[in-house]
PDB file of N, CA and C in Angstrom:
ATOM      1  N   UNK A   1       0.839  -1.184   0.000  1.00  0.00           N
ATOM      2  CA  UNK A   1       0.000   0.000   0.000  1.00  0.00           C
ATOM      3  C   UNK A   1       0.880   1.242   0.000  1.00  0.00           C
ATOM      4  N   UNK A   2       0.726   1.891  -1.102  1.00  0.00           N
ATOM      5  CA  UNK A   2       1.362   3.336  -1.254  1.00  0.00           C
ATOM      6  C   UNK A   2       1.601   3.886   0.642  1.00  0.00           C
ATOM      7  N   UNK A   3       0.115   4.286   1.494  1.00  0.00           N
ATOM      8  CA  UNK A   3       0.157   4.812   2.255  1.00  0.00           C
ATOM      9  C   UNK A   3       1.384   4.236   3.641  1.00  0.00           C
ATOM     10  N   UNK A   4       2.045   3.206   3.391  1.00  0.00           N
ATOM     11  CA  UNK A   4       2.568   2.707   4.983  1.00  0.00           C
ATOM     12  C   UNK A   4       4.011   3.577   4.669  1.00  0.00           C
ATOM     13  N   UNK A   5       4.444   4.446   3.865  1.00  0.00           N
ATOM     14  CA  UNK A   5       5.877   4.724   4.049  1.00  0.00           C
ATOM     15  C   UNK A   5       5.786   6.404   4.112  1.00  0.00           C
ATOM     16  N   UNK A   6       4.133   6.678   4.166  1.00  0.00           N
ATOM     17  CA  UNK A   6       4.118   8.266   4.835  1.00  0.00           C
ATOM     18  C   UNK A   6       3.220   7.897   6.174  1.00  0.00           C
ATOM     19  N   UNK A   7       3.514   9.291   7.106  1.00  0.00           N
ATOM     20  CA  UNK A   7       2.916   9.892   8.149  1.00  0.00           C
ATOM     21  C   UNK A   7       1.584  10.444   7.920  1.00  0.00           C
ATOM     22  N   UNK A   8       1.576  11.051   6.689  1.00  0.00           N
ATOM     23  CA  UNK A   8       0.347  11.996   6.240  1.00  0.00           C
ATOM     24  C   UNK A   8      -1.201  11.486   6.640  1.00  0.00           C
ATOM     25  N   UNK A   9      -1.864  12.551   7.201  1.00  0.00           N
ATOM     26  CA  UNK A   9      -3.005  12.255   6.997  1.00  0.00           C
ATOM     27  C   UNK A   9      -3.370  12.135   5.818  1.00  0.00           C
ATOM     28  N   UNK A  10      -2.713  12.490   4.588  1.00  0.00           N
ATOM     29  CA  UNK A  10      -3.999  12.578   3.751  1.00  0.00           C
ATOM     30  C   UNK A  10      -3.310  10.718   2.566  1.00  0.00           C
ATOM     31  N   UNK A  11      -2.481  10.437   3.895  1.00  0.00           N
ATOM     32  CA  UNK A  11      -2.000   8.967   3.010  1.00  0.00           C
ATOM     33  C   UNK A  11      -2.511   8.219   3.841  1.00  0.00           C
ATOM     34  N   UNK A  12      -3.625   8.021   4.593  1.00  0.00           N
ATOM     35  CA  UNK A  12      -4.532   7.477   5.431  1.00  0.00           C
ATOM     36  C   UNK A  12      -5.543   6.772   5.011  1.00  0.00           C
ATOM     37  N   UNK A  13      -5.521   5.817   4.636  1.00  0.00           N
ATOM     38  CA  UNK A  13      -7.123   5.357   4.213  1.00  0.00           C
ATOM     39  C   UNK A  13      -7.861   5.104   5.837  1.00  0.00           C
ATOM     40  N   UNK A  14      -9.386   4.475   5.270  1.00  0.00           N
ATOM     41  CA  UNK A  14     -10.211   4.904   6.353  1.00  0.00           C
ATOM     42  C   UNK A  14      -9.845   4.154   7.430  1.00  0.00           C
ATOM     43  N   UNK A  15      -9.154   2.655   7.493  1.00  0.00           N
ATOM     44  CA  UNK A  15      -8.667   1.943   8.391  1.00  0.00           C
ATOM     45  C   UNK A  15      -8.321   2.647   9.402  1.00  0.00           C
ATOM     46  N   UNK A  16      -6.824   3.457   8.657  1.00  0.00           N
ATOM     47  CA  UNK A  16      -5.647   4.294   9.576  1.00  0.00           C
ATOM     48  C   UNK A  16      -6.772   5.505  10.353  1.00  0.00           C
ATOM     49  N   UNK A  17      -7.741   5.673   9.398  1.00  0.00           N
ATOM     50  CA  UNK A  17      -8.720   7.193  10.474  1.00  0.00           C
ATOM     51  C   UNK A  17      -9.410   6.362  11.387  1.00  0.00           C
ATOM     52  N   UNK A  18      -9.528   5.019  11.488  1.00  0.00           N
ATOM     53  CA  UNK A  18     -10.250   4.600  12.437  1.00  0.00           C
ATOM     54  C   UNK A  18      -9.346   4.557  13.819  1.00  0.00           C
ATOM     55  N   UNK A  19      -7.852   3.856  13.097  1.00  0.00           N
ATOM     56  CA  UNK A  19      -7.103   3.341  14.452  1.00  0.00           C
ATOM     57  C   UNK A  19      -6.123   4.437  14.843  1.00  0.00           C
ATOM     58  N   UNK A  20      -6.394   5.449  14.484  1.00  0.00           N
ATOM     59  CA  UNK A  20      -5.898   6.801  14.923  1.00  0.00           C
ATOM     60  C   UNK A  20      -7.320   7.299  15.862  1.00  0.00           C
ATOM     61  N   UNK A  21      -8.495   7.370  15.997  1.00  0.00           N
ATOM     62  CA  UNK A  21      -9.194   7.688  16.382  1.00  0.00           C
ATOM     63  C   UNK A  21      -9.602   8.967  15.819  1.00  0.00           C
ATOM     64  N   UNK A  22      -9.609   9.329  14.733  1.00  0.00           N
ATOM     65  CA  UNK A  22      -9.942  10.531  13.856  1.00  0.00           C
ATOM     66  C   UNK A  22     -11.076   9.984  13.282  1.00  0.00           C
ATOM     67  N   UNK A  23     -11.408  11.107  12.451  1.00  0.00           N
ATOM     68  CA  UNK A  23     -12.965  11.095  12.081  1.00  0.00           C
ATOM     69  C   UNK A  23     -13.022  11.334  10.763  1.00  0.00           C
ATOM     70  N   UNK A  24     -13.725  10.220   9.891  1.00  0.00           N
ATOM     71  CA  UNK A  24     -13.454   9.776   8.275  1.00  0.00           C
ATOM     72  C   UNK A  24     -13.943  10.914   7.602  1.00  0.00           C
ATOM     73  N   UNK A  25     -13.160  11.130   6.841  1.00  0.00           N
ATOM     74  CA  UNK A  25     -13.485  12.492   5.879  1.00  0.00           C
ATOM     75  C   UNK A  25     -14.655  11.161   4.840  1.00  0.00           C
ATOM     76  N   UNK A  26     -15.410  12.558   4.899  1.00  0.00           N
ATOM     77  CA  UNK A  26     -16.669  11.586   3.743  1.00  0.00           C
ATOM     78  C   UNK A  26     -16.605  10.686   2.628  1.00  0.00           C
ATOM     79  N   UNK A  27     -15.302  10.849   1.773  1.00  0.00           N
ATOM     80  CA  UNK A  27     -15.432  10.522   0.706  1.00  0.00           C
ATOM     81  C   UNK A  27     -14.199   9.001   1.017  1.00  0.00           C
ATOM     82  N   UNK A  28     -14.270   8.956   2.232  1.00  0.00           N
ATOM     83  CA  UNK A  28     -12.989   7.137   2.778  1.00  0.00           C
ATOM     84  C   UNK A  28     -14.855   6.864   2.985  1.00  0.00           C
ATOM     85  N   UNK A  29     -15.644   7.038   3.653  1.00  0.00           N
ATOM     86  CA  UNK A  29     -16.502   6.519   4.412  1.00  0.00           C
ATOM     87  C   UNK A  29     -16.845   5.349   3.725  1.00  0.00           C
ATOM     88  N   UNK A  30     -17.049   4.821   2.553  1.00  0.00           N
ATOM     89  CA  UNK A  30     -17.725   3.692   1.382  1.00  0.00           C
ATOM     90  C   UNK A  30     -16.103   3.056   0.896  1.00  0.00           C
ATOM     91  N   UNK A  31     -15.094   3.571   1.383  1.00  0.00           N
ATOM     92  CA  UNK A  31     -13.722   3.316   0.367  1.00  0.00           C
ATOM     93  C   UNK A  31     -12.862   2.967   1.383  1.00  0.00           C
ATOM     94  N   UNK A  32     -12.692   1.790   1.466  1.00  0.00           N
ATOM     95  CA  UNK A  32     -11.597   0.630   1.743  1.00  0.00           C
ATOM     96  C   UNK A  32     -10.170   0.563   1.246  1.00  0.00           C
ATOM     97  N   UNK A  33      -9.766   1.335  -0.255  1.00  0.00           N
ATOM     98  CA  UNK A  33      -8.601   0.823  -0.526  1.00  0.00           C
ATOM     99  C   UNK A  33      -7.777   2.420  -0.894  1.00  0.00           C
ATOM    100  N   UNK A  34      -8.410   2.955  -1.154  1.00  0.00           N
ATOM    101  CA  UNK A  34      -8.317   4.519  -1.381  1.00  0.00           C
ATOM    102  C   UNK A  34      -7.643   5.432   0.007  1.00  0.00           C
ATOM    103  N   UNK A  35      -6.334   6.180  -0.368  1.00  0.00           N
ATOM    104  CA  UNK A  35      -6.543   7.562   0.596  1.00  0.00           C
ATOM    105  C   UNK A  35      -7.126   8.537   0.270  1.00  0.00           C
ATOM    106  N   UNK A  36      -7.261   9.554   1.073  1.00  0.00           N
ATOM    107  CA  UNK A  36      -7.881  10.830   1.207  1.00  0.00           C
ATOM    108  C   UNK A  36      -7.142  11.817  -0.424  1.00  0.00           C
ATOM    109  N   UNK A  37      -5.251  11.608  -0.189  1.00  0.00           N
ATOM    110  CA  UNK A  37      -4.881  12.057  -1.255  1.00  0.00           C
ATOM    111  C   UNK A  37      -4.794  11.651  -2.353  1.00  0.00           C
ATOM    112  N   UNK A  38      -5.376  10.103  -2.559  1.00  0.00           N
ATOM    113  CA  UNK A  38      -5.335   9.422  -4.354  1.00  0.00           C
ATOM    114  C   UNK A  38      -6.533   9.862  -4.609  1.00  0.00           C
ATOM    115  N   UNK A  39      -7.911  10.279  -4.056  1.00  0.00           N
ATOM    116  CA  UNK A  39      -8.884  10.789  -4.687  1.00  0.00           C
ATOM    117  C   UNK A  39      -8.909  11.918  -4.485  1.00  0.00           C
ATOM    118  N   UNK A  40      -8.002  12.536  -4.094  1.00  0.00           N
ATOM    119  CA  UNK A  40      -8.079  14.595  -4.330  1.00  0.00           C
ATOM    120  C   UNK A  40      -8.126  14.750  -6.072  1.00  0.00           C
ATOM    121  N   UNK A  41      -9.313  15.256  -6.070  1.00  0.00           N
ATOM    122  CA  UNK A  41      -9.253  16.278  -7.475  1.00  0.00           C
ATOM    123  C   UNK A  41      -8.416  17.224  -7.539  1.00  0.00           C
ATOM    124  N   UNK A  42      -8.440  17.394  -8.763  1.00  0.00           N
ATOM    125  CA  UNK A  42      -7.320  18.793  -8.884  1.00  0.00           C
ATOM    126  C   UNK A  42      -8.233  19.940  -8.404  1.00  0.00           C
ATOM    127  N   UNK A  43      -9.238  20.533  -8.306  1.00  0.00           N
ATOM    128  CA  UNK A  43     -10.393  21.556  -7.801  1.00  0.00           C
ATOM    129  C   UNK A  43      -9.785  20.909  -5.938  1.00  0.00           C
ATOM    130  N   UNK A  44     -10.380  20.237  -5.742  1.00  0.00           N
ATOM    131  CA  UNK A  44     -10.049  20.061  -4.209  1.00  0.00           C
ATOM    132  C   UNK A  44      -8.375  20.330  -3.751  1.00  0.00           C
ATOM    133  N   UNK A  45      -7.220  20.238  -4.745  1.00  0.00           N
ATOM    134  CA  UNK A  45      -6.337  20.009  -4.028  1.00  0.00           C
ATOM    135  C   UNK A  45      -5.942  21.157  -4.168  1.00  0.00           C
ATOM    136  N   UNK A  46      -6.445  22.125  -5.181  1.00  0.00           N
ATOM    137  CA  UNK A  46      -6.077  23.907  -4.848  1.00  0.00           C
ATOM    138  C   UNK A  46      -6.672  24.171  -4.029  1.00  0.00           C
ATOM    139  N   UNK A  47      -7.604  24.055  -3.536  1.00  0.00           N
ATOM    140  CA  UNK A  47      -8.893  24.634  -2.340  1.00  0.00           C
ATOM    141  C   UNK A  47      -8.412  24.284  -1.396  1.00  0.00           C
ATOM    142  N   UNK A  48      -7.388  22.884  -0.766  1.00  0.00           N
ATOM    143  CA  UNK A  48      -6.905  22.761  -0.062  1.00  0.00           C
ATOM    144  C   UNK A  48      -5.662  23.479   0.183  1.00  0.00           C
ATOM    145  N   UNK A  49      -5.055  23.403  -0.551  1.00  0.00           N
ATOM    146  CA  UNK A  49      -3.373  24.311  -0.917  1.00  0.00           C
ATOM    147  C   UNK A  49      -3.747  25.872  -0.151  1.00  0.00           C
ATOM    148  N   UNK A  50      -4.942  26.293  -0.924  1.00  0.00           N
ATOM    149  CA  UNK A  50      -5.427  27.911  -0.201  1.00  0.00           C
ATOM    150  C   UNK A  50      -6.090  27.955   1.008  1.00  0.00           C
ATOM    151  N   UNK A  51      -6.573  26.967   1.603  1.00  0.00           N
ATOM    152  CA  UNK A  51      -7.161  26.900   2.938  1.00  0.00           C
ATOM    153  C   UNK A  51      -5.839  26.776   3.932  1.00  0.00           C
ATOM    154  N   UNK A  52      -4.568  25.749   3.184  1.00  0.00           N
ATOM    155  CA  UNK A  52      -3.554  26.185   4.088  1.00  0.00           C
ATOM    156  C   UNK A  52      -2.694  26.960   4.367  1.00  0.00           C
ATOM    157  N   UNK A  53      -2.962  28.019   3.475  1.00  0.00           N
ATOM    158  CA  UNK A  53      -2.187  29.241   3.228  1.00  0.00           C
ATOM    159  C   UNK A  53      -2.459  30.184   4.216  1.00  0.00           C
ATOM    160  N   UNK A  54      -3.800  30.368   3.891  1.00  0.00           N
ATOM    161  CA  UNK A  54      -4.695  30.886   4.778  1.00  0.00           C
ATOM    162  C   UNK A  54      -4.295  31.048   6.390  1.00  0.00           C
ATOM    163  N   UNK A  55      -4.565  29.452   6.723  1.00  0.00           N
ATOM    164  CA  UNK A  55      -4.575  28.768   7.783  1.00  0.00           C
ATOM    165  C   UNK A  55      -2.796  29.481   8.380  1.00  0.00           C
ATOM    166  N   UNK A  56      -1.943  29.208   8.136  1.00  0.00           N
ATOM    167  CA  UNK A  56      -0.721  29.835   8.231  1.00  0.00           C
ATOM    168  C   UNK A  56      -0.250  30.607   8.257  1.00  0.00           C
ATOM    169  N   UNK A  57      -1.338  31.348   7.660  1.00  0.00           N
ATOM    170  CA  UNK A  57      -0.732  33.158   7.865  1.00  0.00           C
ATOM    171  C   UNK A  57      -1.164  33.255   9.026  1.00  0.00           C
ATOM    172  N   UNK A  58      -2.621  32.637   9.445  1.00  0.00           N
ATOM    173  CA  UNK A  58      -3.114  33.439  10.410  1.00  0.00           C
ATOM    174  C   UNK A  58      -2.842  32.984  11.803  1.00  0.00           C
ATOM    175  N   UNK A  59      -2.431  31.422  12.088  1.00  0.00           N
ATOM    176  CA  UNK A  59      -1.890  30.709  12.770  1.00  0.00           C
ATOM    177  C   UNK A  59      -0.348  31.471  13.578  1.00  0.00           C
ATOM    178  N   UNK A  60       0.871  31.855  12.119  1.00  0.00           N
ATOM    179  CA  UNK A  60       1.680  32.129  12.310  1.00  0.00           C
ATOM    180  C   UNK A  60       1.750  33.408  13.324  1.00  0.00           C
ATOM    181  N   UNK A  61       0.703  34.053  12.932  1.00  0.00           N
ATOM    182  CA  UNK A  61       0.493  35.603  13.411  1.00  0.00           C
ATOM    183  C   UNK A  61       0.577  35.464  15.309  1.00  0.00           C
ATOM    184  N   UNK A  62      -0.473  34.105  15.797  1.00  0.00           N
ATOM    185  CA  UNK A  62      -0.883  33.838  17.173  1.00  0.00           C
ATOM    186  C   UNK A  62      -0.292  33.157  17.772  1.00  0.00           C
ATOM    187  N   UNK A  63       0.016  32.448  17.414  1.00  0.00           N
ATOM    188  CA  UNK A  63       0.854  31.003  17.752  1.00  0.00           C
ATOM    189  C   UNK A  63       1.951  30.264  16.936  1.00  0.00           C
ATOM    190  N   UNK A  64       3.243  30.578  17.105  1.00  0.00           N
ATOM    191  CA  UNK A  64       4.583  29.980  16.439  1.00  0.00           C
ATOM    192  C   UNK A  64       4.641  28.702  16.592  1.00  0.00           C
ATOM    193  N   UNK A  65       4.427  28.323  17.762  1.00  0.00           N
ATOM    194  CA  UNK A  65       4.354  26.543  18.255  1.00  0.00           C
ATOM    195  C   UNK A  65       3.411  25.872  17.315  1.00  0.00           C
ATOM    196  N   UNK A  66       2.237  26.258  17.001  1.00  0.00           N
ATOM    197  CA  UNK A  66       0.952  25.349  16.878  1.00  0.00           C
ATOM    198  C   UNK A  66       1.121  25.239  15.497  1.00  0.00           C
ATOM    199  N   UNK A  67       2.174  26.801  14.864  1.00  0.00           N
ATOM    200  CA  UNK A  67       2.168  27.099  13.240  1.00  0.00           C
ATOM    201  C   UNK A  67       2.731  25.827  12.541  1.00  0.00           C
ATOM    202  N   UNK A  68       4.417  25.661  13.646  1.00  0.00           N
ATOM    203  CA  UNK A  68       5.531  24.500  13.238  1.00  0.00           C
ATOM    204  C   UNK A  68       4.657  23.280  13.195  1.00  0.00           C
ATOM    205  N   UNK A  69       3.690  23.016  14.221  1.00  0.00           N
ATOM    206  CA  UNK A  69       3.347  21.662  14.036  1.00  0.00           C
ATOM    207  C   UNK A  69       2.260  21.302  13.384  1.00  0.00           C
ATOM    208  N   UNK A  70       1.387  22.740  13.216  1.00  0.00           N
ATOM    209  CA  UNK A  70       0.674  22.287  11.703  1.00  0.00           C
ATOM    210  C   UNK A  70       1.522  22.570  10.595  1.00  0.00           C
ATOM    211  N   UNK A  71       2.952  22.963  10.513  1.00  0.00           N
ATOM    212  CA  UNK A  71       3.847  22.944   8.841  1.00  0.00           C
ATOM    213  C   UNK A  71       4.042  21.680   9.003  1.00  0.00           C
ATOM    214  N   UNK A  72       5.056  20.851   9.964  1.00  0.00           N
ATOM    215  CA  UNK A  72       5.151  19.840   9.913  1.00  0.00           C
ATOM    216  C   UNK A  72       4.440  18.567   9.310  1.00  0.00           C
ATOM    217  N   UNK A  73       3.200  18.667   9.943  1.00  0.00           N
ATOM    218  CA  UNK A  73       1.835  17.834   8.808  1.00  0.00           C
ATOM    219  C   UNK A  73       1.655  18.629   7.455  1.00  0.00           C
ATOM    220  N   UNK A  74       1.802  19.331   7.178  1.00  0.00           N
ATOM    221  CA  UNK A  74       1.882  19.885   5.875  1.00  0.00           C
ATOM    222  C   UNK A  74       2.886  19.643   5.173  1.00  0.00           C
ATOM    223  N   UNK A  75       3.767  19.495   5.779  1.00  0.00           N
ATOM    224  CA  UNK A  75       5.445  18.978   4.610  1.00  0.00           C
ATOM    225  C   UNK A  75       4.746  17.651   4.445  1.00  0.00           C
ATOM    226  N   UNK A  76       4.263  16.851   5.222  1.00  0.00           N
ATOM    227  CA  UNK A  76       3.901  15.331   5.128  1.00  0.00           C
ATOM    228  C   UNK A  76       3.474  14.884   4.221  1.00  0.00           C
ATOM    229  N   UNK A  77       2.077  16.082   4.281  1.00  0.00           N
ATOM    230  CA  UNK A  77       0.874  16.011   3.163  1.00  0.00           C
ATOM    231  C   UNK A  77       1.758  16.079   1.441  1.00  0.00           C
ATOM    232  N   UNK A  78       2.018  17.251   2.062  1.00  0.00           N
ATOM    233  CA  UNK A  78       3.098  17.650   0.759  1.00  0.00           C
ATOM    234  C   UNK A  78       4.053  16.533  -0.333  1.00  0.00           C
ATOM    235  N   UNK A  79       4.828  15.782   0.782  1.00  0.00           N
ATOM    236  CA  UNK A  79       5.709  14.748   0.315  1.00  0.00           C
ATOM    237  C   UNK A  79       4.769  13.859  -0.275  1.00  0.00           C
ATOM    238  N   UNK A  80       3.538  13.506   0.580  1.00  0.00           N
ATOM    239  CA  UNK A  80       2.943  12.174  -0.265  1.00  0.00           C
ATOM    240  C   UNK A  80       2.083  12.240  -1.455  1.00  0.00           C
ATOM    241  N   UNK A  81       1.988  13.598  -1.666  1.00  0.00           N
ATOM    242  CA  UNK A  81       0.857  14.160  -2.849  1.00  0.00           C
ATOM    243  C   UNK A  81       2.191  14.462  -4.040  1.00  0.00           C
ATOM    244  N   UNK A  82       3.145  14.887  -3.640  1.00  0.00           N
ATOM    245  CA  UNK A  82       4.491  14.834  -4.553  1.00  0.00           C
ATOM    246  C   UNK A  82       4.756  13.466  -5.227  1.00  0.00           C
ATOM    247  N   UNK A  83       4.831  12.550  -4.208  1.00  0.00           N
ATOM    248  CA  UNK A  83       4.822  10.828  -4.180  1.00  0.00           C
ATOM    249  C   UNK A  83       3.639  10.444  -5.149  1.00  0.00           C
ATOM    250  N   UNK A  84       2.524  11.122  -5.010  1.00  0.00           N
ATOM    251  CA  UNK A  84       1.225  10.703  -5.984  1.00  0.00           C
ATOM    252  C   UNK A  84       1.229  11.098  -7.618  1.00  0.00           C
ATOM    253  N   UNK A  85       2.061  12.168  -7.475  1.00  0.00           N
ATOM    254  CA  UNK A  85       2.153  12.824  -8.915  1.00  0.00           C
ATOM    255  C   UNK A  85       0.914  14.183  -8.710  1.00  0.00           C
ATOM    256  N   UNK A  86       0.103  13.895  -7.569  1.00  0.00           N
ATOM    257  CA  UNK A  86      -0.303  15.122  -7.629  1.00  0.00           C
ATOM    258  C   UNK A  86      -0.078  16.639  -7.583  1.00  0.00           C
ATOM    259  N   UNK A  87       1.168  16.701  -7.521  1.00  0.00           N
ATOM    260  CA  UNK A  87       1.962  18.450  -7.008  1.00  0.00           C
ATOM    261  C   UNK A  87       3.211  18.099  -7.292  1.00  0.00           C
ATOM    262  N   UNK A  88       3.688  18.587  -8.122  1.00  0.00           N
ATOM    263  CA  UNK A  88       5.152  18.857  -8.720  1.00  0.00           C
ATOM    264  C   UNK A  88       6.445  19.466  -7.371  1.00  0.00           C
ATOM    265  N   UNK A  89       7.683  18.573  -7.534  1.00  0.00           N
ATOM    266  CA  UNK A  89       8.246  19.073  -6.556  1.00  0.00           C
ATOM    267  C   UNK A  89       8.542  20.643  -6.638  1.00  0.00           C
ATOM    268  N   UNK A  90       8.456  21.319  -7.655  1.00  0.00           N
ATOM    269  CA  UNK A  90       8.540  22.881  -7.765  1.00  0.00           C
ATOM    270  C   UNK A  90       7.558  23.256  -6.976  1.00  0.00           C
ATOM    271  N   UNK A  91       6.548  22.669  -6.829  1.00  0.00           N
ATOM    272  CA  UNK A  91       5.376  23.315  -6.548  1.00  0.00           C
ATOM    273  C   UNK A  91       5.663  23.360  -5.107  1.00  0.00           C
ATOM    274  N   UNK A  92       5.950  22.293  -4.438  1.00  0.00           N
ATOM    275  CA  UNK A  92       5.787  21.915  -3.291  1.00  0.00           C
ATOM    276  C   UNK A  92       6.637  22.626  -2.147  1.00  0.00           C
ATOM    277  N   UNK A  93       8.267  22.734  -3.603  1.00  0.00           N
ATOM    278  CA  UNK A  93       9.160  23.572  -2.470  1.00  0.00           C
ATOM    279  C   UNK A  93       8.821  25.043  -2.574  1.00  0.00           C
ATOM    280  N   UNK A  94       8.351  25.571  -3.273  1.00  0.00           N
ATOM    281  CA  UNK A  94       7.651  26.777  -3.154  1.00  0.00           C
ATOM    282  C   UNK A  94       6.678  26.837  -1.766  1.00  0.00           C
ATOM    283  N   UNK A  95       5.661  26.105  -1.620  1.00  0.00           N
ATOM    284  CA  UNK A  95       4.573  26.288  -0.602  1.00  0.00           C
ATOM    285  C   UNK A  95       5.755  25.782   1.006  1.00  0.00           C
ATOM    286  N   UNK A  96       6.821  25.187   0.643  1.00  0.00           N
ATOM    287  CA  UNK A  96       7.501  24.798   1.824  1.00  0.00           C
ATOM    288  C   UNK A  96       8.135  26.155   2.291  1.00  0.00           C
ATOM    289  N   UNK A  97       8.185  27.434   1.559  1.00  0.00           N
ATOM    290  CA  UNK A  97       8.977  28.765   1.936  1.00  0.00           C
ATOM    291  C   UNK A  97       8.446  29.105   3.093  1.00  0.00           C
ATOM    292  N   UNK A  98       8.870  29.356   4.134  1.00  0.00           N
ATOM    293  CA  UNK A  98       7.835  29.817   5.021  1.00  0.00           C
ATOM    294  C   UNK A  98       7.842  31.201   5.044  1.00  0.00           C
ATOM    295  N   UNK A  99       8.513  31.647   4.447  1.00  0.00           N
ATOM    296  CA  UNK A  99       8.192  33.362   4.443  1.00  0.00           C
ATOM    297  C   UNK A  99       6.829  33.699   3.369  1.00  0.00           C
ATOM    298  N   UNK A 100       6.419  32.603   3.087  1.00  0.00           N
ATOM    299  CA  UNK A 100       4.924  32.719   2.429  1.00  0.00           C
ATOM    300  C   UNK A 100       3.905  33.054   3.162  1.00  0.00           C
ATOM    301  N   UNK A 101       4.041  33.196   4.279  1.00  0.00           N
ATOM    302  CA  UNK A 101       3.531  32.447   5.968  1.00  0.00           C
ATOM    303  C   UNK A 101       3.620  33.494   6.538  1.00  0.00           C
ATOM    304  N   UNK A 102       4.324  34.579   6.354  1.00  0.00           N
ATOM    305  CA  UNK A 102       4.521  35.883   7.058  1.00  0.00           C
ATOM    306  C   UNK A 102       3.364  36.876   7.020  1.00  0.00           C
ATOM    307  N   UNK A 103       2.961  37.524   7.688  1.00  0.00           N
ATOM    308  CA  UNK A 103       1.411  38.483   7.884  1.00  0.00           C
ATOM    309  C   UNK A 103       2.115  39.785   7.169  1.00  0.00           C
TER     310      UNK A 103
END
């Protein structure tokens, strides 16, 4: 299984959201063999990309601690959607700048 050599949530199928004790994003709920990131659309995986942008500016602004350890799951995400062919490593080390992140 693609998912056992990342951390990522989004290399999680619904198993791993069960025995993590997290809560199945809708579209694992019917899907057994699938992660969260082999069925990201390209529409979902910009919407996601900008929700974490978002999320980071405004994070960064309040909290430095909470920022690192939501980047941290974000490099994750990052690596295994790189790993998918979904996001080009250009792409990825770009969103890894953290002065993107600055208010």
């Amino acid at each position: 299984m693609k998912s056992e050599k990342f951390s990522s949530p989004l290399s999680w199928n619904r198993a791993k959201f069960i025995e993590m004790g997290e809560e199945i994003p809708d579209k694992l709920l019917e899907d057994d063999l699938h992660t969260e990131g082999e069925l990201m659309t390209q529409e979902e995986l910009e919407a996601w990309t900008l929700d974490s942008i978002k999320t980071f500016c405004v994070v960064r602004e309040t909290n430095e601690t909470l920022f690192e350890e939501l980047f941290q799951e974000f490099t994750e995400d990052l690596g295994y959607l790189v790993f998918l062919g979904k996001i080009s490593d250009t792409d990825a080390h770009e969103l890894l700048n953290k002065k993107l992140y600055t208010p």
